[in-house]
Protein backbone atom coordinates (compact mmCIF):
# COMPACT_ATOMS: atom_id res chain seq x y z
CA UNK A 1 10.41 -0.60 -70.89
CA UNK A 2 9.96 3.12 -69.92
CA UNK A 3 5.75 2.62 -69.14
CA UNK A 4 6.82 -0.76 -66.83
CA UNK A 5 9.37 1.41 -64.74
CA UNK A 6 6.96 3.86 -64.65
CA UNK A 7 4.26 1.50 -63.57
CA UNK A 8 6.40 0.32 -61.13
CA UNK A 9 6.90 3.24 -58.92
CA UNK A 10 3.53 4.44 -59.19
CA UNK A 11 2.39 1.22 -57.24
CA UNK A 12 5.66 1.95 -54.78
CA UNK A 13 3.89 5.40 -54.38
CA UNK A 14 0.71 3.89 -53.64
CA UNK A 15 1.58 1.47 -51.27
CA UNK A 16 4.10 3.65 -49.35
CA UNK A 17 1.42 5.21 -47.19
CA UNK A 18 0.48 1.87 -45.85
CA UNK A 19 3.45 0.78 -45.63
CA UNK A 20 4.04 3.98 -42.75
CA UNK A 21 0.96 3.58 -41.49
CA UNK A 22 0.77 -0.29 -40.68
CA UNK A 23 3.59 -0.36 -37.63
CA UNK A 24 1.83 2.79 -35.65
CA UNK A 25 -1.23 1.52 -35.74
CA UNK A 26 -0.30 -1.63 -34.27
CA UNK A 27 1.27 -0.27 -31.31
CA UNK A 28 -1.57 2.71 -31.20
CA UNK A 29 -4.16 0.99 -29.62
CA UNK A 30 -6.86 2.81 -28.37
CA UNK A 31 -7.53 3.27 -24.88
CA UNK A 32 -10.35 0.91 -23.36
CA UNK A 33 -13.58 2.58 -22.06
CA UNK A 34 -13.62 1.31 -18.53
CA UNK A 35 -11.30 -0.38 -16.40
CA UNK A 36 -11.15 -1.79 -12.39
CA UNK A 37 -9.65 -0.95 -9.63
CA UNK A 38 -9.74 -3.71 -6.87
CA UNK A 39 -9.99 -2.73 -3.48
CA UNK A 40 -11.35 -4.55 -0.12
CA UNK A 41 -15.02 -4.67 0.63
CA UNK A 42 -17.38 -1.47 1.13
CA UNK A 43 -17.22 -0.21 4.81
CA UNK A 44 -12.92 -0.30 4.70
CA UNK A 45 -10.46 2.65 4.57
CA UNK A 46 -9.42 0.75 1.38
CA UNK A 47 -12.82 1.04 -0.35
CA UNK A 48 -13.24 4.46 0.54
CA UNK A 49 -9.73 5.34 -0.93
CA UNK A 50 -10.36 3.09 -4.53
CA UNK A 51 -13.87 5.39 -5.03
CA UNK A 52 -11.90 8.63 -3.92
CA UNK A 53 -8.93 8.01 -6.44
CA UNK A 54 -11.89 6.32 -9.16
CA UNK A 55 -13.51 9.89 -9.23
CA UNK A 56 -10.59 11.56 -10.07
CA UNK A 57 -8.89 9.38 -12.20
CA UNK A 58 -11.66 8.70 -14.19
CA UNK A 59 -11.64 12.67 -15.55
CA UNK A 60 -11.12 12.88 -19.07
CA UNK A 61 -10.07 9.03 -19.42
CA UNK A 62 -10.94 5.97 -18.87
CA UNK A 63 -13.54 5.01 -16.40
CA UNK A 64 -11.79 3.35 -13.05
CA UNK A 65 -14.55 1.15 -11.68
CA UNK A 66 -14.14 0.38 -7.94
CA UNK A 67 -14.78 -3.57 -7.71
CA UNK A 68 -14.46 -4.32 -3.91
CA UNK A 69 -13.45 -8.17 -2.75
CA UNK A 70 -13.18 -9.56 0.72
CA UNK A 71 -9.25 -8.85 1.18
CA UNK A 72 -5.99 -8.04 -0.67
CA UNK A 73 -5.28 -11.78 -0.24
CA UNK A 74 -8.19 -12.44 -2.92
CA UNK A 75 -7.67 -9.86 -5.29
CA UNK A 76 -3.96 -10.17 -5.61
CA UNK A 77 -3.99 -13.19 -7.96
CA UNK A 78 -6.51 -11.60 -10.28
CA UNK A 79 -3.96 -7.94 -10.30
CA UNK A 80 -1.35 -10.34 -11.25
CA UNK A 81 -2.74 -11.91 -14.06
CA UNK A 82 -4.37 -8.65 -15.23
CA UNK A 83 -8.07 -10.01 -14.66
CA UNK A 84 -8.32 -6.76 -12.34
CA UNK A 85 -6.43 -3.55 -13.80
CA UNK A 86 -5.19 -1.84 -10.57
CA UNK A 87 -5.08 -1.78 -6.82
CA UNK A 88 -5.19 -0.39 -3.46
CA UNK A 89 -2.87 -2.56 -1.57
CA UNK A 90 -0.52 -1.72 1.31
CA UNK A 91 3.19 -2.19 1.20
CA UNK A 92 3.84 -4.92 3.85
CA UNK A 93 0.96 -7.55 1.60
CA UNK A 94 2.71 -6.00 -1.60
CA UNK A 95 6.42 -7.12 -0.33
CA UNK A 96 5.10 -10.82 0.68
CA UNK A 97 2.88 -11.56 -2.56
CA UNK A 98 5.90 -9.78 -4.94
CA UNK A 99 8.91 -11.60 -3.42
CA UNK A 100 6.71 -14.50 -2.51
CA UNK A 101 6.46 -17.60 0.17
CA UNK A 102 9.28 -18.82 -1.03
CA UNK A 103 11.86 -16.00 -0.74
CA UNK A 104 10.10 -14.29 2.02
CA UNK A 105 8.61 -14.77 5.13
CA UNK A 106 7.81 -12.44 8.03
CA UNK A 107 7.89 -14.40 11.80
CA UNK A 108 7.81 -17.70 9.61
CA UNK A 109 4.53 -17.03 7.92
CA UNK A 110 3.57 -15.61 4.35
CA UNK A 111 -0.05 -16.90 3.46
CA UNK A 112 0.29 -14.65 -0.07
CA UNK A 113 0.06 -16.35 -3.48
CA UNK A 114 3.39 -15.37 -5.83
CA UNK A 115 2.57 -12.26 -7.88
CA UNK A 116 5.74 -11.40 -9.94
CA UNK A 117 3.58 -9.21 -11.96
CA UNK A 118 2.36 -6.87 -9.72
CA UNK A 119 3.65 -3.13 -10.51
CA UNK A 120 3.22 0.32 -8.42
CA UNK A 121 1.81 3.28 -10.19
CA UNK A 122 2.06 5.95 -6.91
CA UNK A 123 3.00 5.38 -3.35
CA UNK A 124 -0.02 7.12 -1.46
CA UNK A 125 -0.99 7.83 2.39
CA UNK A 126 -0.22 6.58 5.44
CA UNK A 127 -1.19 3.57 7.24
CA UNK A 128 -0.19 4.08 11.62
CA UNK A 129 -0.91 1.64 13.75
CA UNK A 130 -0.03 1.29 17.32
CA UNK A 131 -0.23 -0.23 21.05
CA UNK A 132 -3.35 0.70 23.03
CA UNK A 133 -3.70 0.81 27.17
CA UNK A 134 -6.14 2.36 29.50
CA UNK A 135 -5.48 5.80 30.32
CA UNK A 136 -4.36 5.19 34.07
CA UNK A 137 -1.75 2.37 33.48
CA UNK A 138 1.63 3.45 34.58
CA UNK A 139 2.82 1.89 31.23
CA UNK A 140 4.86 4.56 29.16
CA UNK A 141 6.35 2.45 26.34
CA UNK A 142 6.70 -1.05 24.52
CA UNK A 143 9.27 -2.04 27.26
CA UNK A 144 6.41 -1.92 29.77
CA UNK A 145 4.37 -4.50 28.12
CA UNK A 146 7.11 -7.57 29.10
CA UNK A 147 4.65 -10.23 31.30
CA UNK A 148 1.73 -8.16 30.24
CA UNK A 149 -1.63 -9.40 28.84
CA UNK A 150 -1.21 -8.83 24.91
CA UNK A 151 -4.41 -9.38 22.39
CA UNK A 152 -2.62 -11.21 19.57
CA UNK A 153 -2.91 -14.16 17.07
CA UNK A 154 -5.52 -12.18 14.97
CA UNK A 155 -6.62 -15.16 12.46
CA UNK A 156 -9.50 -12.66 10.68
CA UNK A 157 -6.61 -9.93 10.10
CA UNK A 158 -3.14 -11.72 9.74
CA UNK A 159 -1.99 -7.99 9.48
CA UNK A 160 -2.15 -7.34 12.50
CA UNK A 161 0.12 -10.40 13.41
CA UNK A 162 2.13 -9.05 11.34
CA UNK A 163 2.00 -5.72 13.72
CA UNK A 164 2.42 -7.06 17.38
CA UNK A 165 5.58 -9.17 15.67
CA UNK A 166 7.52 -5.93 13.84
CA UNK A 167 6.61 -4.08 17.22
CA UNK A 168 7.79 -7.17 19.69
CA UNK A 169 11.10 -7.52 17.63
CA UNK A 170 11.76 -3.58 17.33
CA UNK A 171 11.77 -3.91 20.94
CA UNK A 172 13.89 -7.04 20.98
CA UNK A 173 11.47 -8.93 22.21
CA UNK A 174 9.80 -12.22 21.85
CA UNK A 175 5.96 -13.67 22.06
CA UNK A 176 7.24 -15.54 25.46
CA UNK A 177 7.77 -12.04 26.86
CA UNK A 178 4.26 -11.58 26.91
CA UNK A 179 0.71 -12.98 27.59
CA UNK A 180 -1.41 -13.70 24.49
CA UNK A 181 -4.91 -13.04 24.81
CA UNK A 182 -6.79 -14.51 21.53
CA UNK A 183 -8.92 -12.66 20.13
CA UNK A 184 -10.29 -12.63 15.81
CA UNK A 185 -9.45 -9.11 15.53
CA UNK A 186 -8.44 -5.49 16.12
CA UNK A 187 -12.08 -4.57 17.10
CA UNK A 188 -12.05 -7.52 19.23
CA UNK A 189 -9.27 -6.54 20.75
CA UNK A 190 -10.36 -3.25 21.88
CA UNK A 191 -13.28 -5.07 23.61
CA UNK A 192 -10.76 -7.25 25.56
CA UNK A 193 -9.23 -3.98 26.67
CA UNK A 194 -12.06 -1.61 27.70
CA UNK A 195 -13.71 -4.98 29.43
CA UNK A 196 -10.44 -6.24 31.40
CA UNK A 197 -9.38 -8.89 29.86
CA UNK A 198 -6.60 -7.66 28.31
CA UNK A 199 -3.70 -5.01 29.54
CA UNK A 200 -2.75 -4.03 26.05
CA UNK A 201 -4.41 -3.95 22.67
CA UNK A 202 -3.65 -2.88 18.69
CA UNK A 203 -5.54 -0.86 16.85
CA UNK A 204 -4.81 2.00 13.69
CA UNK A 205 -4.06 5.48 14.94
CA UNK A 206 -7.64 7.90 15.12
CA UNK A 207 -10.55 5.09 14.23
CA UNK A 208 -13.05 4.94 15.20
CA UNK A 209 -12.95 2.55 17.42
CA UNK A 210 -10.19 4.03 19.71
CA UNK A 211 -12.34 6.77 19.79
CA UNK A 212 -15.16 4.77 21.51
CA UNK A 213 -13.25 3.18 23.77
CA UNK A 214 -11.70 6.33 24.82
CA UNK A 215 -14.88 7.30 25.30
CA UNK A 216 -16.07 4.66 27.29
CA UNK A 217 -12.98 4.15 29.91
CA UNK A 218 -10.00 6.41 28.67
CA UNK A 219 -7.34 5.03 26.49
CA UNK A 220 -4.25 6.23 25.12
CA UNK A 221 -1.25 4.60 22.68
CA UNK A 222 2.49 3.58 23.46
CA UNK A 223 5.24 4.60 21.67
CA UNK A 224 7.37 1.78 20.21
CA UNK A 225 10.99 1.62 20.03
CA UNK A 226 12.15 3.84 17.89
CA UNK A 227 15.83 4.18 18.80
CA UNK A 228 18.15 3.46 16.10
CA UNK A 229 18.81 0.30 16.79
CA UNK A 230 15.04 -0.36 17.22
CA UNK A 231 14.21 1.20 14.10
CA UNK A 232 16.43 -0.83 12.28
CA UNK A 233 15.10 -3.72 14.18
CA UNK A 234 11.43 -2.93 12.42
CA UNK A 235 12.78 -2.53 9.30
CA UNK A 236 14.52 -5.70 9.13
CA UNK A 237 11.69 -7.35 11.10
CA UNK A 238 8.97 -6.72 8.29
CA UNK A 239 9.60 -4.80 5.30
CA UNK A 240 7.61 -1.71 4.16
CA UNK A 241 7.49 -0.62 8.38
CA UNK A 242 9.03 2.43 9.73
CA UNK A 243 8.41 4.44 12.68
CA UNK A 244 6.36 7.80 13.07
CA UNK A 245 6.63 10.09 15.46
CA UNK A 246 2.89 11.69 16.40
CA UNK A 247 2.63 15.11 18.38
CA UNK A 248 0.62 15.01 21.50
CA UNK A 249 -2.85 15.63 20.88
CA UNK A 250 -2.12 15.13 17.00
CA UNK A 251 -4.69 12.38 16.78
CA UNK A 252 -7.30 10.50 19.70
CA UNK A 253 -5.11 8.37 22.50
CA UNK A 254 -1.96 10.27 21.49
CA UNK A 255 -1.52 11.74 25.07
CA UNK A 256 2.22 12.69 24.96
CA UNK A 257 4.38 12.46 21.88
CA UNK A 258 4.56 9.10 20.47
CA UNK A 259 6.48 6.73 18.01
CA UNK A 260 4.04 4.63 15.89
CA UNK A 261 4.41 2.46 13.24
CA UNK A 262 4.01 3.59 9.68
CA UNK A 263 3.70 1.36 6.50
CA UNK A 264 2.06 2.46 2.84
CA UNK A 265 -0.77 2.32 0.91
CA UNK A 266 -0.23 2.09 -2.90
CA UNK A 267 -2.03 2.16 -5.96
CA UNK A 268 -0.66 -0.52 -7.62
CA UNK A 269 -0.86 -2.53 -11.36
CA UNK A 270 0.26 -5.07 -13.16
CA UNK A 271 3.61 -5.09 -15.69
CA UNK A 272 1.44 -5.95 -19.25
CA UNK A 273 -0.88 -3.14 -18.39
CA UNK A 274 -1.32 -0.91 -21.31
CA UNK A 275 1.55 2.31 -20.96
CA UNK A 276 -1.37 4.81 -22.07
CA UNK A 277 -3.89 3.92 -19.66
CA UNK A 278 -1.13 3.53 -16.72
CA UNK A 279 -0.74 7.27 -17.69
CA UNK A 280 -4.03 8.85 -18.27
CA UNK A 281 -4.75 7.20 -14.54
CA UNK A 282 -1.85 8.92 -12.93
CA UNK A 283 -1.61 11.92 -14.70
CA UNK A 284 -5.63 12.38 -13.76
CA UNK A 285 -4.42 12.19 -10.42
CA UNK A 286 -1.24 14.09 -10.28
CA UNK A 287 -2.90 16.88 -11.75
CA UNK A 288 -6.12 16.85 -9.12
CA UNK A 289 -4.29 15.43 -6.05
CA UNK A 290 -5.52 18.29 -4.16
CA UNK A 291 -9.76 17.30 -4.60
CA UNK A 292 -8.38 13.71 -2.84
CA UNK A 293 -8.72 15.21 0.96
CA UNK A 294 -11.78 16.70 1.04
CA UNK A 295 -13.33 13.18 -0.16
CA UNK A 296 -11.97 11.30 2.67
CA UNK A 297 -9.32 11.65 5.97
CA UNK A 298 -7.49 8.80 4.54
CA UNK A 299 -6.15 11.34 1.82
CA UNK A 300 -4.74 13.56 4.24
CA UNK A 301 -1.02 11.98 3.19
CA UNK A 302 -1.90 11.48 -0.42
CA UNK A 303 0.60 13.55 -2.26
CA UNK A 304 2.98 14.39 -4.65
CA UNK A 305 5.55 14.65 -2.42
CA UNK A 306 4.85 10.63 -1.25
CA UNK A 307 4.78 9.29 -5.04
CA UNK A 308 8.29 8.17 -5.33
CA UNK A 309 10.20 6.82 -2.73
CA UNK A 310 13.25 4.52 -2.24
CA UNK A 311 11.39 2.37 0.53
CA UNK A 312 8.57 0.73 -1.77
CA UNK A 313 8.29 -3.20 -2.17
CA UNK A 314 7.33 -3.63 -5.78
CA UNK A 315 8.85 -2.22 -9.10
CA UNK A 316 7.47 0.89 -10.74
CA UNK A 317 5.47 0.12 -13.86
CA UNK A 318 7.23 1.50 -16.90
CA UNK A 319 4.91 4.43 -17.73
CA UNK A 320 5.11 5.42 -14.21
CA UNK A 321 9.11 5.94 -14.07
CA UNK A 322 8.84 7.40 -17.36
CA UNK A 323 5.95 10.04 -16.15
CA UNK A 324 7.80 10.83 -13.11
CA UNK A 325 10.98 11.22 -15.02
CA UNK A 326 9.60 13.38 -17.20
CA UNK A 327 8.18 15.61 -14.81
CA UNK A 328 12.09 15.49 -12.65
CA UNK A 329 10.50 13.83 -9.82
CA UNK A 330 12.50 10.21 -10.17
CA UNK A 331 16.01 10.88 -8.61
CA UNK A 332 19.13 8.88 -9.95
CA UNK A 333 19.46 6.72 -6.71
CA UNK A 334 15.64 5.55 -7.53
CA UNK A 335 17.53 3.67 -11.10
CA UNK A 336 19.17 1.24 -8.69
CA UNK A 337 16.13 0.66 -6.64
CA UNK A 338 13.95 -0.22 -9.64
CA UNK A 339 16.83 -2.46 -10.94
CA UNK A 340 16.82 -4.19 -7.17
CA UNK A 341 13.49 -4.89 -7.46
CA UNK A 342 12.81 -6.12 -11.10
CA UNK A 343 16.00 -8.88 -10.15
CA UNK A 344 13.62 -10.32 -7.55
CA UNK A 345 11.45 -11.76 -10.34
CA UNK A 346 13.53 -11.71 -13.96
C-alpha cells in the first residue's frame, strides 16, 4: 500500500508544473511580427499621419505597416472585421460607421457600412475646416452668405457635405438660403472661387491650396456661428464638430480672429484586437509623442493632453482605458462615457 501512495504523489508532483503552466500559456500569446495600419491613399494628410505614427510605434514592437486605400469608406469594413489592425480615421466617419445607417444619419444621409467593432486607441490632432471668400467681399461672417453663390454637393468628398450642412444649420440656416454651385470637390471649389463662379467656397484651414489661391487673387475665411446657441446647433447638427476659435494671422486667410470648425482625427482599432499589441502601439507612442511634429504639420495637435476626451464617437478599446488608467489620465466622468458608447452596439 505504502509504495502505491507513494507512487501516487510522485506523478501529482510531476504533473503539477504543467498543470500551472497550461492556462498562462494559453492566454500568453506572443506578439505578432508585423501588423497594418490603414490609412487613405499616398499624397493625403491621412497617409502622411499613418507613416508618422508607423515610425514611432513600430520602436521596440511590432512593426505598424502603413497600407493606404482610396478612403475611410473602404477600409472601414476590413478595421471592423480585423482584416486591417488599426486606423487613421476622423471622428465625424467614425460616429456614422459605429452607430450606423440605421441609428444615424447626418442631413438624411450616412453612406457608411455598420462597424460595431471599431475601437479608439488615442484621440489625435486637429482637423479645421472653414468658409472661404475673396479678400475684398464685404462678407464678415456665415450670416453674410444667405442668397450667396455656395460650392456644395461635393459627390468625390461627401465630407465636405457633411461641412457646408453642420455650418448652414449652426447658423440656422437651410440649403434654400443659398445658391449651390456644383462642383466634385474642395479643390474644385477653390477654382470656382478664384475664377468667379462662385462667392463662397470650403476648404481645410492652411493647405495648400488656400495658399495658392491667396496667392493668386486674395482670399480669406469666415467665421461660423459660434454663439452658444450656434455651437450647440453644430454639435447637434453632426456629431464629433465643435467650433475653434483661430487668432488673426494664426494660419493663411485667417485675416481677423475667426471661429472654424474643428472635428478629430483618431487612431483607431478593432474590439478582438490582441490587449498586448493595442499596448506596445500606444505606449510606443505615448512615450515618443514629442518626435511626431517634426515629421509632419499635421502633428502639431498630436498630444497627450488630446488622448482622452469625453467628446469621441467610438468606445475605447480595453487596453487603452486600462493604459490610461494606469497612468491617471482616464477621469471618473470618462466610466459613463465608455458605458454610453459600448450600449450603442451590445
Amino acid at each position: 500500500m505504502c509504495p502505491r501512495k507513494y507512487s501516487r504523489w510522485r506523478l501529482i508532483v510531476k504533473l503539477l508544473p504543467f498543470a500551472l503552466v497550461a492556462p498562462v500559456t494559453s492566454f500568453a500569446q506572443p506578439a505578432p511580427r508585423s501588423v497594418t495600419i490603414g490609412s487613405n491613399p499616398p499624397g493625403t494628410v491621412f497617409y502622411a499621419l499613418a507613416s508618422g505614427l508607423a515610425k514611432i510605434a513600430s520602436e521596440g514592437g511590432p512593426q505598424l505597416v502603413v497600407q493606404p486605400y482610396s478612403g475611410t469608406s473602404t477600409f472601414l469594413p476590413l478595421l471592423d472585421t480585423g482584416e486591417v489592425d488599426f486606423g487613421i480615421n476622423n471622428a465625424v466617419d467614425m460616429a456614422l460607421s459605429y452607430q450606423g445607417p440605421n441609428r444615424l444619419k447626418i442631413g438624411g444621409r450616412n453612406p457608411f457600412q455598420h462597424t460595431p467593432n471599431v475601437r479608439l486607441v488615442m484621440r489625435g490632432s486637429i482637423l479645421m475646416t472653414a468658409l472661404l471668400v475673396r479678400k475684398d467681399t464685404p462678407m464678415k461672417t456665415i450670416h453674410d452668405i444667405r442668397g450667396k453663390r455656395l460650392t456644395g454637393e461635393y459627390p468625390a468628398q461627401l465630407a465636405n457635405w457633411y461641412n457646408l450642412y453642420g455650418f448652414l444649420t449652426g447658423a440656422g440656416m437651410k440649403w434654400e438660403d443659398v445658391q449651390i454651385v456644383p462642383v466634385p470637390g474642395a479643390n474644385e471649389g477653390v477654382d470656382a472661387l478664384v475664377q468667379g463662379r462662385a462667392d463662397v467656397a470650403l476648404h481645410a484651414i492652411d493647405s495648400a491650396k488656400v495658399k495658392e489661391a491667396d496667392a493668386a487673387v486674395g482670399v480669406r475665411h469666415l467665421s461660423l456661428d459660434c454663439s452658444p446657441q450656434g455651437e450647440k446647433r453644430l454639435r447637434a447638427a453632426v456629431p464629433g464638430y465643435y467650433p475653434y476659435w483661430l487668432k488673426r494671422g494664426q494660419a493663411t486667410a485667417i485675416a481677423e480672429d475667426t471661429c472654424v470648425n474643428a472635428y478629430d482625427i483618431y487612431l483607431t482599432t478593432h474590439k478582438a484586437s490582441p490587449d498586448n499589441v493595442v499596448n506596445s502601439i500606444l505606449k510606443n507612442i505615448w512615450d515618443n509623442v514629442d518626435k511626431l511634429a517634426p515629421l509632419h504639420p499635421g502633428f502639431k495637435d498630436w498630444t497627450r493632453r488630446r488622448a482622452v476626451d469625453a467628446d469621441v464617437t467610438v468606445p475605447y478599446h480595453p487596453a487603452a482605458l486600462q493604459f490610461y488608467k494606469e497612468i491617471r489620465v482616464w477621469p471618473a466622468s470618462m466610466d459613463d462615457v465608455q458605458r454610453r458608447l459600448l450600449a450603442l452596439n451590445p
